[in-house]
C-alpha atoms as a PDB file:
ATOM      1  CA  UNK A   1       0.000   0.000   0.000  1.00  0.00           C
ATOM      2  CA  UNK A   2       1.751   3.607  -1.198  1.00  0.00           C
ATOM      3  CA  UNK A   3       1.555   6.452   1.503  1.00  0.00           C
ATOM      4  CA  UNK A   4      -0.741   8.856   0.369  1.00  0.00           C
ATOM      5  CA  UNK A   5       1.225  12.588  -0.497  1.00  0.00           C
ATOM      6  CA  UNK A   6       1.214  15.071   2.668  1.00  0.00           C
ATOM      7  CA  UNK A   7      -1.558  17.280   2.515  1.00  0.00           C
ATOM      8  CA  UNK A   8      -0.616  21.084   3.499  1.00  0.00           C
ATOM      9  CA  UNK A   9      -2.975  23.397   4.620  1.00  0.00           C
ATOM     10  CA  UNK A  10      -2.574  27.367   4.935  1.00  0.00           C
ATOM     11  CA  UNK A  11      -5.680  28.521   6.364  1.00  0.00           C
ATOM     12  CA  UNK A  12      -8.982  26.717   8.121  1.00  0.00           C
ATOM     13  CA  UNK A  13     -10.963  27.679   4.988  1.00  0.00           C
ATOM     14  CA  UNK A  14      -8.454  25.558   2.274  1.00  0.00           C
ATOM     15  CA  UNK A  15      -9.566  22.551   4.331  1.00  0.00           C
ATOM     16  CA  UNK A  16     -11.401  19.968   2.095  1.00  0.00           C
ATOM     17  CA  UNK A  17     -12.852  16.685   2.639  1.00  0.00           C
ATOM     18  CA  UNK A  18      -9.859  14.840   0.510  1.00  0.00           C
ATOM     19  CA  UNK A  19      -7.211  16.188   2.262  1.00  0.00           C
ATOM     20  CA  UNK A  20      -9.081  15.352   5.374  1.00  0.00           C
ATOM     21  CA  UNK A  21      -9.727  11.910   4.235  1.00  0.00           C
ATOM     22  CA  UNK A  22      -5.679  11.994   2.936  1.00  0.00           C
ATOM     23  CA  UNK A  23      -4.307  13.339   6.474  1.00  0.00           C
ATOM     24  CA  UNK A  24      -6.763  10.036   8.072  1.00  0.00           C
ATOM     25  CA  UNK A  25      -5.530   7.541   5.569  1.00  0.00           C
ATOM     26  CA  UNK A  26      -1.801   9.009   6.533  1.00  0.00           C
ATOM     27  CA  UNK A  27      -2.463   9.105  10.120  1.00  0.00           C
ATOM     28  CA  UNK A  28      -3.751   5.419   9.754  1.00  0.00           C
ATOM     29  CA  UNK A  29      -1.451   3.587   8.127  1.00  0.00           C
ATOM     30  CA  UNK A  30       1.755   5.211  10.362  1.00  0.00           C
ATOM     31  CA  UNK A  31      -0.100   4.161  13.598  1.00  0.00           C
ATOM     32  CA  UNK A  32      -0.704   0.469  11.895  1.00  0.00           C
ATOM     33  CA  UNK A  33       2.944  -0.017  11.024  1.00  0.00           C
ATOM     34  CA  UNK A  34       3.566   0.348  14.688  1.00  0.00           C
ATOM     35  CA  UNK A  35       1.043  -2.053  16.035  1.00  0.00           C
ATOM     36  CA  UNK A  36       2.135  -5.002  17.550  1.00  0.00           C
ATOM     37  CA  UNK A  37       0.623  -8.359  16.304  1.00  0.00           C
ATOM     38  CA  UNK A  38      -1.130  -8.712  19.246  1.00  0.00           C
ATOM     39  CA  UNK A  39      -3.269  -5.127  18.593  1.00  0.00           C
ATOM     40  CA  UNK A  40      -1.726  -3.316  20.711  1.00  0.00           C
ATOM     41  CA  UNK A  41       0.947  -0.479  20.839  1.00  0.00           C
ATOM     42  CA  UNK A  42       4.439  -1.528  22.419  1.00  0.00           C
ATOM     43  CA  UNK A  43       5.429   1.031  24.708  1.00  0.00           C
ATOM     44  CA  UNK A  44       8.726   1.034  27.092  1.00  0.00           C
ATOM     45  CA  UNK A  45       6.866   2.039  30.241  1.00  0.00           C
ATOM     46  CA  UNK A  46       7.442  -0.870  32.659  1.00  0.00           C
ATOM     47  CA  UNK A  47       5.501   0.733  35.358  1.00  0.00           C
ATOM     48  CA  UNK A  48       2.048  -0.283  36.326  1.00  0.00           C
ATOM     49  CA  UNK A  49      -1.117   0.167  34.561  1.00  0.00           C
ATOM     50  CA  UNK A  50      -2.624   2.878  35.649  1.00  0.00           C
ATOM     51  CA  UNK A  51      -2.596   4.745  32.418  1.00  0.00           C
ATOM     52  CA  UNK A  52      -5.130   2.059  31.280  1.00  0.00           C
ATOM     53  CA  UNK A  53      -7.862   4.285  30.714  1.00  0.00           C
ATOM     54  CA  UNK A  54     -11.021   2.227  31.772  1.00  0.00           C
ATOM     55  CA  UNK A  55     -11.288  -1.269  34.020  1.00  0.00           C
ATOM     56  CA  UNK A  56     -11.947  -4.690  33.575  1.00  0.00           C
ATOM     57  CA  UNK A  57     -14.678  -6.107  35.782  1.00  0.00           C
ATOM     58  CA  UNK A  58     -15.030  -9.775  37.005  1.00  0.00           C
ATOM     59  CA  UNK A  59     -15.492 -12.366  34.009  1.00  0.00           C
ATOM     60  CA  UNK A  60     -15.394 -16.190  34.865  1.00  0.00           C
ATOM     61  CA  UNK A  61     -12.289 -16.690  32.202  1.00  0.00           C
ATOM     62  CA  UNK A  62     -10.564 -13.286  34.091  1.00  0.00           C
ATOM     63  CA  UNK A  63     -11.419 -13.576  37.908  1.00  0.00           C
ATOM     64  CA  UNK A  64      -9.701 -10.008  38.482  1.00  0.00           C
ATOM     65  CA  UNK A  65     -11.396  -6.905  38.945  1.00  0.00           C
ATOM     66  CA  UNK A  66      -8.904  -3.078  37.686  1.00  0.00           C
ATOM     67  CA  UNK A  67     -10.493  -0.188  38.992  1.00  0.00           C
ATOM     68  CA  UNK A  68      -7.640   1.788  37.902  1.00  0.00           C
ATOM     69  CA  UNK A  69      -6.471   5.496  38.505  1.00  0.00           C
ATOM     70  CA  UNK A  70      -9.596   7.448  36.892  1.00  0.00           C
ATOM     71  CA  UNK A  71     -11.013   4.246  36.305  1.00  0.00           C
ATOM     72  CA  UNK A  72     -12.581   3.797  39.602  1.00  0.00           C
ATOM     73  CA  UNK A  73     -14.212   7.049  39.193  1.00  0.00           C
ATOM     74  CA  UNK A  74     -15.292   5.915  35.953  1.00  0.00           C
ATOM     75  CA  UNK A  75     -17.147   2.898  37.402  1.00  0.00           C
ATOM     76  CA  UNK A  76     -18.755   4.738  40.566  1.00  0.00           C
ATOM     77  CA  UNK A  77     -20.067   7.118  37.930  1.00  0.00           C
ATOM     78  CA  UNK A  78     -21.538   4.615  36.041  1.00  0.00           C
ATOM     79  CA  UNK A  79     -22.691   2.309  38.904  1.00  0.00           C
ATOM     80  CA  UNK A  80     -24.701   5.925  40.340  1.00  0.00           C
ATOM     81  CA  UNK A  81     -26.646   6.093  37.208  1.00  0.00           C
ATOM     82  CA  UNK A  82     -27.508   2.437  36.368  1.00  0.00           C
ATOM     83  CA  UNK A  83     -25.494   2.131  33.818  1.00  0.00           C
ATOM     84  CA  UNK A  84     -22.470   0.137  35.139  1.00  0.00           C
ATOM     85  CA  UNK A  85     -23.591  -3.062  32.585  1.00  0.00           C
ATOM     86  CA  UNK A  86     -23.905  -0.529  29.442  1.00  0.00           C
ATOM     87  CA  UNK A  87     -20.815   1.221  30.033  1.00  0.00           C
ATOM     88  CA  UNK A  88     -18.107  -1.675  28.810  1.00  0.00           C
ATOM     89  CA  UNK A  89     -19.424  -4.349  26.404  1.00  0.00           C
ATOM     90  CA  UNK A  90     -18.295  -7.830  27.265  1.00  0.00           C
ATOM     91  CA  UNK A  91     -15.852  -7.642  24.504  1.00  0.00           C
ATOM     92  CA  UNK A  92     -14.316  -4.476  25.474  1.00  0.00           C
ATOM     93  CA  UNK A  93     -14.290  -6.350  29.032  1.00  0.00           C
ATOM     94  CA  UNK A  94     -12.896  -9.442  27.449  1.00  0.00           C
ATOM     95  CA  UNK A  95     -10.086  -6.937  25.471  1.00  0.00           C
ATOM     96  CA  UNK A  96      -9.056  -5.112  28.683  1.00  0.00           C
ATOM     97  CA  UNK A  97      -8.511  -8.369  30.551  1.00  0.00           C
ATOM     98  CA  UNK A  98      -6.104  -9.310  27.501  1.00  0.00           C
ATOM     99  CA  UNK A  99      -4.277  -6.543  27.615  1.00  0.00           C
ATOM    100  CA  UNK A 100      -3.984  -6.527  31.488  1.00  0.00           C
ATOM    101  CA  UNK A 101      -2.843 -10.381  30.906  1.00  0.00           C
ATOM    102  CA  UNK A 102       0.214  -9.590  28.285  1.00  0.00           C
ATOM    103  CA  UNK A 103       1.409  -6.890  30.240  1.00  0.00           C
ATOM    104  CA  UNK A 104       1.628  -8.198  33.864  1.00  0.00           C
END
């Protein structure tokens, strides 16, 4: 697959919708040729996951529960308005536990 040219852009108003659609397709294929096999994005930070930007609740195949960093917050939210089930899909649940799992 060719890299599409760089678009350049003087002014708000030269925008279009190809060079939008260029800049994406750009954007896109640089962030794939970094991806890991595994669909994720190597990093060197060895610390602990934190950064993870949601939680994984308990699943059968899991048996851990992250409320991490803003996480928690982000689940006490959600648990005050009903919505605690809606909030992760059981894939996204199943994804997060995956992650957690290669990077322990």
């Amino acid at each position: 697959m060719k890299l599409p040219k760089q678009v350049t852009v003087g002014n708000e108003e030269d925008v279009s919708e190809e060079a939008v659609e260029t800049t994406l397709r750009r954007a896109l294929r640089f962030f794939s040729t970094l991806q890991a096999e595994g669909g994720y994005w190597p990093g060197d930070y060895g610390g602990i996951l934190y950064l993870l930007p949601g939680m994984a609740r308990l699943i059968s195949s899991c048996l851990l529960i992250y409320f991490i960093y803003y996480g928690a917050i982000y689940v006490i939210g959600l648990s005050a308005i009903g919505a605690l089930h809606s909030g992760l899909s059981q894939e996204h649940q199943r994804e997060i536990c995956r992650y957690l799992y290669n990077h322990q």
